[in-house]
Protein backbone atom coordinates (compact mmCIF):
# COMPACT_ATOMS: atom_id res chain seq x y z
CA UNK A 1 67.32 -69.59 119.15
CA UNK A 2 69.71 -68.85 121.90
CA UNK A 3 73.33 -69.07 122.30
CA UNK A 4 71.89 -71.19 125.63
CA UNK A 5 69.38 -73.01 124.12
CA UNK A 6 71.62 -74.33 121.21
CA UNK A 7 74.52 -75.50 123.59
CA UNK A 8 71.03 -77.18 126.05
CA UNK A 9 70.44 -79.22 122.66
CA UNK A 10 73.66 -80.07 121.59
CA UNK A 11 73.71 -81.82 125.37
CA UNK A 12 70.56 -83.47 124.74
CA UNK A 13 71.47 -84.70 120.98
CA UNK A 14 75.43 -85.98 121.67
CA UNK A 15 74.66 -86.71 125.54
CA UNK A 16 71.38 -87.84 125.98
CA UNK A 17 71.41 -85.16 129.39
CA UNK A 18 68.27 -85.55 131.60
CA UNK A 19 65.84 -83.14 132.16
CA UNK A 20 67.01 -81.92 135.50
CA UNK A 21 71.00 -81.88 134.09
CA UNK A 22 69.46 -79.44 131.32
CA UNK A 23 67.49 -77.40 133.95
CA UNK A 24 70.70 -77.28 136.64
CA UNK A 25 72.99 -75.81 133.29
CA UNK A 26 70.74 -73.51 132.09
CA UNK A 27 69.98 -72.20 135.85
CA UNK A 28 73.85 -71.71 135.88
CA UNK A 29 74.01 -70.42 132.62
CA UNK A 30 70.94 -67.82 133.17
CA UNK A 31 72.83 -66.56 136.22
CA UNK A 32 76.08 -65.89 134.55
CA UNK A 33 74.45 -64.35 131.70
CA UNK A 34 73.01 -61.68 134.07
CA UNK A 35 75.59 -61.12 135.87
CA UNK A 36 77.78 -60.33 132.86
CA UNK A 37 74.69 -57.90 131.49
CA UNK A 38 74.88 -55.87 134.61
CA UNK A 39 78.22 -54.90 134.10
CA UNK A 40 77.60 -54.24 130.37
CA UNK A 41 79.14 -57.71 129.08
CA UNK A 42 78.48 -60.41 127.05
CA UNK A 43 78.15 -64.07 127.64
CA UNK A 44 80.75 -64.93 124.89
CA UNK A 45 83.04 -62.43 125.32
CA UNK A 46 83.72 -61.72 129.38
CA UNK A 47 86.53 -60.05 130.69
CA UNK A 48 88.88 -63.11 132.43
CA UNK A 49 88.83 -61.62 135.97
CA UNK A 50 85.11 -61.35 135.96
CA UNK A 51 84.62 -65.10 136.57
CA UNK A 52 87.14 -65.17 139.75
CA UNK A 53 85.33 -61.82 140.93
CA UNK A 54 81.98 -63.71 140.60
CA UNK A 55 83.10 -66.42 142.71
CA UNK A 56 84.60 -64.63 145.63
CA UNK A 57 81.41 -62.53 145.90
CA UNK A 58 79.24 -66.18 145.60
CA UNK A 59 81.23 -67.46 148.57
CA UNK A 60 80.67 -64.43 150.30
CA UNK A 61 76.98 -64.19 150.45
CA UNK A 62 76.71 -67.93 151.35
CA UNK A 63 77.19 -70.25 148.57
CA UNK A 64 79.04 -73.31 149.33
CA UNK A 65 82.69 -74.51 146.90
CA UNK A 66 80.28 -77.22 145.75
CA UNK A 67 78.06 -75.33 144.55
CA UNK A 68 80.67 -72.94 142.80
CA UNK A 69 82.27 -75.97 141.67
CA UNK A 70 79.05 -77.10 139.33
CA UNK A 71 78.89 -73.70 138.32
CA UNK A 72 82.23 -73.59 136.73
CA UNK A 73 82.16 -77.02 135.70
CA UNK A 74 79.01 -75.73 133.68
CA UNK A 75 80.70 -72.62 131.86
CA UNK A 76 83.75 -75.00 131.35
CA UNK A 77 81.20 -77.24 128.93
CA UNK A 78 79.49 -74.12 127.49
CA UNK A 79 82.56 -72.49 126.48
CA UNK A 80 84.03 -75.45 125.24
CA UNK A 81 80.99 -76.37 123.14
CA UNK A 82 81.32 -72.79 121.80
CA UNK A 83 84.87 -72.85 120.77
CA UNK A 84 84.08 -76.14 118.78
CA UNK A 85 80.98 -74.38 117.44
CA UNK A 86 82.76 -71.21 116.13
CA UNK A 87 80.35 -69.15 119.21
CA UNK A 88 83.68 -68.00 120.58
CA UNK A 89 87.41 -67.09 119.73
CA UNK A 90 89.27 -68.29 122.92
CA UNK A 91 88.10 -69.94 126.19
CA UNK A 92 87.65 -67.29 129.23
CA UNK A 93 88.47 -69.66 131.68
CA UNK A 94 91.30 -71.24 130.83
CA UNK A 95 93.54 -69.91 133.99
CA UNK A 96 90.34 -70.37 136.47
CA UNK A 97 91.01 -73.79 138.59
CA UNK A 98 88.46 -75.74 140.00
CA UNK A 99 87.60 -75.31 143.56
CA UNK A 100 88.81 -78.26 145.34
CA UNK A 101 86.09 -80.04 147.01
CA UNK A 102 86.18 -82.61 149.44
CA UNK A 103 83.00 -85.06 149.13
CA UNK A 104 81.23 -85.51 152.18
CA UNK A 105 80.38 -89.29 153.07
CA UNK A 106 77.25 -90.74 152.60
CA UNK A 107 74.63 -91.63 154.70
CA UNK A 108 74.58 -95.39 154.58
CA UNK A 109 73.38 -98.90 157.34
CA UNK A 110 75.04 -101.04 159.12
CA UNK A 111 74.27 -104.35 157.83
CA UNK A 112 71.97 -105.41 160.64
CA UNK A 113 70.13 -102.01 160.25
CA UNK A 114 69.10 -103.26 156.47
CA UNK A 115 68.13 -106.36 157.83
CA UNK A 116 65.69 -104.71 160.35
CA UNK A 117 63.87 -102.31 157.50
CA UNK A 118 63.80 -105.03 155.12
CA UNK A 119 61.82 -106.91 157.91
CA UNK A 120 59.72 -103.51 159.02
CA UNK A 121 57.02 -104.03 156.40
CA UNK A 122 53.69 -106.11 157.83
CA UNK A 123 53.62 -108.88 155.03
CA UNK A 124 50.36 -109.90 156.19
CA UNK A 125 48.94 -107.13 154.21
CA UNK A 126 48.84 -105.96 150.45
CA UNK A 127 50.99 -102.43 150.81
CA UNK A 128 53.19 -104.25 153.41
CA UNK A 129 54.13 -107.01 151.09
CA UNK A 130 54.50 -104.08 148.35
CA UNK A 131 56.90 -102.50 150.37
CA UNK A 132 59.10 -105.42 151.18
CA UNK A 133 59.25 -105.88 147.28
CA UNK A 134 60.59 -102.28 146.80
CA UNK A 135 62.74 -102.03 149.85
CA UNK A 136 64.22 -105.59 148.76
CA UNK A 137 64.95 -104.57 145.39
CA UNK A 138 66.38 -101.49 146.46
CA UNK A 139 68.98 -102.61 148.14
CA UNK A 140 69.74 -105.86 146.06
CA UNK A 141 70.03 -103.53 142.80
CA UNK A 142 71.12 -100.40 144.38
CA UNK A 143 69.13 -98.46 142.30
CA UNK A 144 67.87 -94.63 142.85
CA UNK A 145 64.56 -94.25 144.22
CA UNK A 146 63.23 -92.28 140.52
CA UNK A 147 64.35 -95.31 139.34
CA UNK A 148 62.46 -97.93 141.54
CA UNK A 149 59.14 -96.12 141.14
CA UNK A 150 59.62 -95.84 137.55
CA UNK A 151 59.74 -99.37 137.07
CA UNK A 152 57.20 -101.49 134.98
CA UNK A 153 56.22 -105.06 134.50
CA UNK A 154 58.50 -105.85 131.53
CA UNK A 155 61.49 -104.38 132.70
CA UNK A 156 61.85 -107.50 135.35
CA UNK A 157 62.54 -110.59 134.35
CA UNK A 158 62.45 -113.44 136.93
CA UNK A 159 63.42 -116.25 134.72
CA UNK A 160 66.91 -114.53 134.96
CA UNK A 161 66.93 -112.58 138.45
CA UNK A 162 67.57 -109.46 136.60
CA UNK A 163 65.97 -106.07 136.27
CA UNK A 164 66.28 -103.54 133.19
CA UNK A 165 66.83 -100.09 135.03
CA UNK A 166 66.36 -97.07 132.90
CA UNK A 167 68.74 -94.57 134.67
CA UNK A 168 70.03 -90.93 133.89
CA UNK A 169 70.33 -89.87 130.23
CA UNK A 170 68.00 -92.36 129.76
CA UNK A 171 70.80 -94.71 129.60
CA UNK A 172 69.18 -98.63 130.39
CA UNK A 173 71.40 -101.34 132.24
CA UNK A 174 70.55 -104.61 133.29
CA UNK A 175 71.13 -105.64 137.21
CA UNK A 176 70.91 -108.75 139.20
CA UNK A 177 68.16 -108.76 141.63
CA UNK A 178 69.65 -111.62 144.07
CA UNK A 179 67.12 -114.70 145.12
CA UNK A 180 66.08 -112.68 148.00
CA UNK A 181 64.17 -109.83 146.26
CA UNK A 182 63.23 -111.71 143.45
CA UNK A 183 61.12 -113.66 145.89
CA UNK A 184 59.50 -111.35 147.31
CA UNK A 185 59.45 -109.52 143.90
CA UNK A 186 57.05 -112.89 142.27
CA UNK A 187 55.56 -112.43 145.45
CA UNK A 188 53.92 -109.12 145.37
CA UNK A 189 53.29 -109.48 141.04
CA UNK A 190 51.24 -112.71 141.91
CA UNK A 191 49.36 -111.03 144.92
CA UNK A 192 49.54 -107.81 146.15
CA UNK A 193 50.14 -105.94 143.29
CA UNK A 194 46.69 -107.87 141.59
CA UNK A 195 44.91 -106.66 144.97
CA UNK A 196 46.58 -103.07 144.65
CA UNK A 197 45.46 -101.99 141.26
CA UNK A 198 42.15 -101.71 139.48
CA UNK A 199 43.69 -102.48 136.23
CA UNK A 200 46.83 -104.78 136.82
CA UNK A 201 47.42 -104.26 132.99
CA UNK A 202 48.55 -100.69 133.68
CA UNK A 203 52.44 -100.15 133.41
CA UNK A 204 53.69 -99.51 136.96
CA UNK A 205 54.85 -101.95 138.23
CA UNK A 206 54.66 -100.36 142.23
CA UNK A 207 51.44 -98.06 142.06
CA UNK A 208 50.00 -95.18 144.11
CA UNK A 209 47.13 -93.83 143.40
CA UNK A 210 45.03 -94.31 140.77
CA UNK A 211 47.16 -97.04 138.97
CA UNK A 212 49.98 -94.75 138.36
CA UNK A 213 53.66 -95.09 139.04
CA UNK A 214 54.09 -94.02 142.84
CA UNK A 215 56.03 -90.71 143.66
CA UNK A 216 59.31 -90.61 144.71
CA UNK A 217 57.95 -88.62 147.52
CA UNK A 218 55.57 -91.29 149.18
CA UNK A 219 57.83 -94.02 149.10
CA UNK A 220 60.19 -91.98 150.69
CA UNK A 221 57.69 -91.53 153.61
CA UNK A 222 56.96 -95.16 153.50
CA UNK A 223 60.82 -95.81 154.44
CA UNK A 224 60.76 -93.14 157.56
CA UNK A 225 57.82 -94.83 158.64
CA UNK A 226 59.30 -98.24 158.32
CA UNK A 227 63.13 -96.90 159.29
CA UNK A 228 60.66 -96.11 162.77
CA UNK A 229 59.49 -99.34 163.00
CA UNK A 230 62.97 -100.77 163.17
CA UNK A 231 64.12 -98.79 165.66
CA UNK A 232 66.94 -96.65 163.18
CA UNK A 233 67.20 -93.28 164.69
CA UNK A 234 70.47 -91.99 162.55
CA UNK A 235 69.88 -89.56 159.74
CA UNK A 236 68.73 -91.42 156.54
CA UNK A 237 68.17 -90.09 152.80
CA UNK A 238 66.46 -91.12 149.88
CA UNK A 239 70.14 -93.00 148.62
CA UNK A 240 70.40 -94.32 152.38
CA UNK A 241 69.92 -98.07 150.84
CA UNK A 242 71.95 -97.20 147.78
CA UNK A 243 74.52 -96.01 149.60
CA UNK A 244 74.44 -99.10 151.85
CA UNK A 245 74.23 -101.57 148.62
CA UNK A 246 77.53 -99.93 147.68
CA UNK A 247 79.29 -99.94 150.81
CA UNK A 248 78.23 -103.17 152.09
CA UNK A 249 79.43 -104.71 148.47
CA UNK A 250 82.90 -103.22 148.98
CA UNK A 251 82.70 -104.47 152.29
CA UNK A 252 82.83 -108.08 151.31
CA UNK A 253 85.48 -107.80 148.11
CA UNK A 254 83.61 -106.32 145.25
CA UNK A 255 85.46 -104.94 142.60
CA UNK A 256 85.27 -101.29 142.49
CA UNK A 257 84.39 -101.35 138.44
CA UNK A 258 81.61 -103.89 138.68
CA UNK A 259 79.89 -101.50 141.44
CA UNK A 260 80.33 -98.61 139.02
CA UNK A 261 78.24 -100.86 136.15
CA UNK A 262 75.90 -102.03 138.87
CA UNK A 263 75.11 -98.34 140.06
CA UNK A 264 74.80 -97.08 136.74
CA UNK A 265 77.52 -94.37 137.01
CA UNK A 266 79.56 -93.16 133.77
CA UNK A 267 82.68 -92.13 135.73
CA UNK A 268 84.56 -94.32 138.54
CA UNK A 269 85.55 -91.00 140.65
CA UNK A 270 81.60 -90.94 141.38
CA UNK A 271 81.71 -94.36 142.92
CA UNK A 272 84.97 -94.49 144.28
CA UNK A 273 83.38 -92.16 147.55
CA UNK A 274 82.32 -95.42 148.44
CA UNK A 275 85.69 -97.08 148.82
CA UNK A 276 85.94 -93.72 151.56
CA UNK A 277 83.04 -95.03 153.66
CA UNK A 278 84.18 -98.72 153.13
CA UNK A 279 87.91 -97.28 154.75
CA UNK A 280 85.60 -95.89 157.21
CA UNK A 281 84.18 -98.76 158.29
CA UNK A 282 87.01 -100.85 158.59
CA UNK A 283 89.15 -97.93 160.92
CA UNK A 284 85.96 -98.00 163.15
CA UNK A 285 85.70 -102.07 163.33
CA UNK A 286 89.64 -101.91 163.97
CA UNK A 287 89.33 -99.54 167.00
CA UNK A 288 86.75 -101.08 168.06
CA UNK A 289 87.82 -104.78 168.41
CA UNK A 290 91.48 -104.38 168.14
CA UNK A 291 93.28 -104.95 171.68
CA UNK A 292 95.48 -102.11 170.57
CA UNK A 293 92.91 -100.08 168.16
């Protein structure tokens, strides 16, 4: 086994890391590996300028500080792992600083737009009433869209307004669904979702074809076509309702910790981007309607 392959499963063991985490690190790791090889290095023992030089000639062909930012934030773990693990001596990186990146904003709704592509959907028909459900839920439980579609019968409970999410690292959380969706939610189990599926004893509990889960990738169309139908012309992206669950709670007083639980994130500095767009907001209302803004 590999120096790479043991650090991947000591991530998987101790962290419970998803798939795509393990696939991003070893991508990173790969690369670095090769580049040390070419210049007749190893991956546990490189030279301390070779990191910096690395960088400067990433940013040069293209490669955005983000980007560069994961990358070191990936050999920072690796090495780290193998100092703990006896795989190295010292830690190469210890006088390399983090690239200072300055998250972009989101793409989120007004309120009103929500309201419109909640409404989009024609109810009077199975896969309209379907996508009501979903676009409802979204946005009451702010969850990603991997996470919607992988939702099954028994992970909602309507007795309780809550759904049991199963998010990244395979970590579970319970979150409120809100009257709202959990109407239409009984809604579609009791009717479209019977008309929708050959065997409503299958799993999924939003199907495509053939009684399976539906892709990420066709309910995202499904929201383009619907954003259409409302008339939303701005840029939108699979988070766009997330994004807009989490802004539009901050909007009205929620406490910055409960929308970390509620969003399933395991560190605050993730969420608190959203406390940006809230400011955001609140500059734009104030020029707006302010007789000096």
């Amino acid at each position: 086994m590999s120096v790479i392959d043991a650090f991947l499963d000591a991530l998987w063991l101790e962290q419970g890391a998803s798939d795509h985490t393990l696939a991003a690190y070893r991508r990173d790791l790969t690369a670095w590996q090769s580049h040390l090889e070419s210049h007749g290095e190893a991956l546990l023992a490189p030279p301390p300028e070779r990191l910096s030089e690395w960088l400067t000639s990433r940013r040069e062909e293209g490669y955005q500080l983000r980007s560069n930012a994961r990358l070191l934030s990936t050999l920072r773990s690796f090495y780290r792992w193998g100092r703990l693990n006896q795989q190295v001596e010292s830690d190469p990186l210890t006088d390399i600083k983090l690239p200072r990146v300055i998250p972009g904003l989101p793409n989120t709704l007004e309120e009103d737009e929500v309201e419109r592509l909640l409404l989009a959907p024609d109810t009077d028909t199975p896969l309209g009433v379907r996508d009501r459900a979903m676009l409802e839920l979204l946005y009451a439980c702010g969850l990603r869209v991997s996470e919607l579609v992988g939702l099954t019968g028994d992970a909602v409970n309507l007795r309780q307004n809550v759904v049991r999410v199963r998010g990244k690292g395979d970590k579970d959380r319970l979150v409120p669904m809100g009257e709202e969706a959990a109407d239409w939610l009984a809604h579609y189990m009791q009717t479209a979702r019977l008309a929708l599926m050959s065997d409503p004893t299958r799993p999924a509990l939003f199907p495509g074809r053939g009684d399976k889960a539906m892709t990420r990738q066709t309910f995202w169309h499904r929201i383009k076509v619907h954003a259409i139908t409302a008339g939303i012309t701005r840029p939108l992206s699979p988070h766009t309702l997330r994004h807009a669950f989490a802004t539009h709670l901050l909007n009205h007083g929620a406490n910055l910790r409960v929308v970390q639980l509620l969003l399933g994130h395991s560190d605050l500095s993730t969420t608190q981007i959203y406390t940006h767009v809230a400011q955001a907001r609140l500059e734009s209302l104030h020029a707006e309607h302010h007789p000096r803004g």
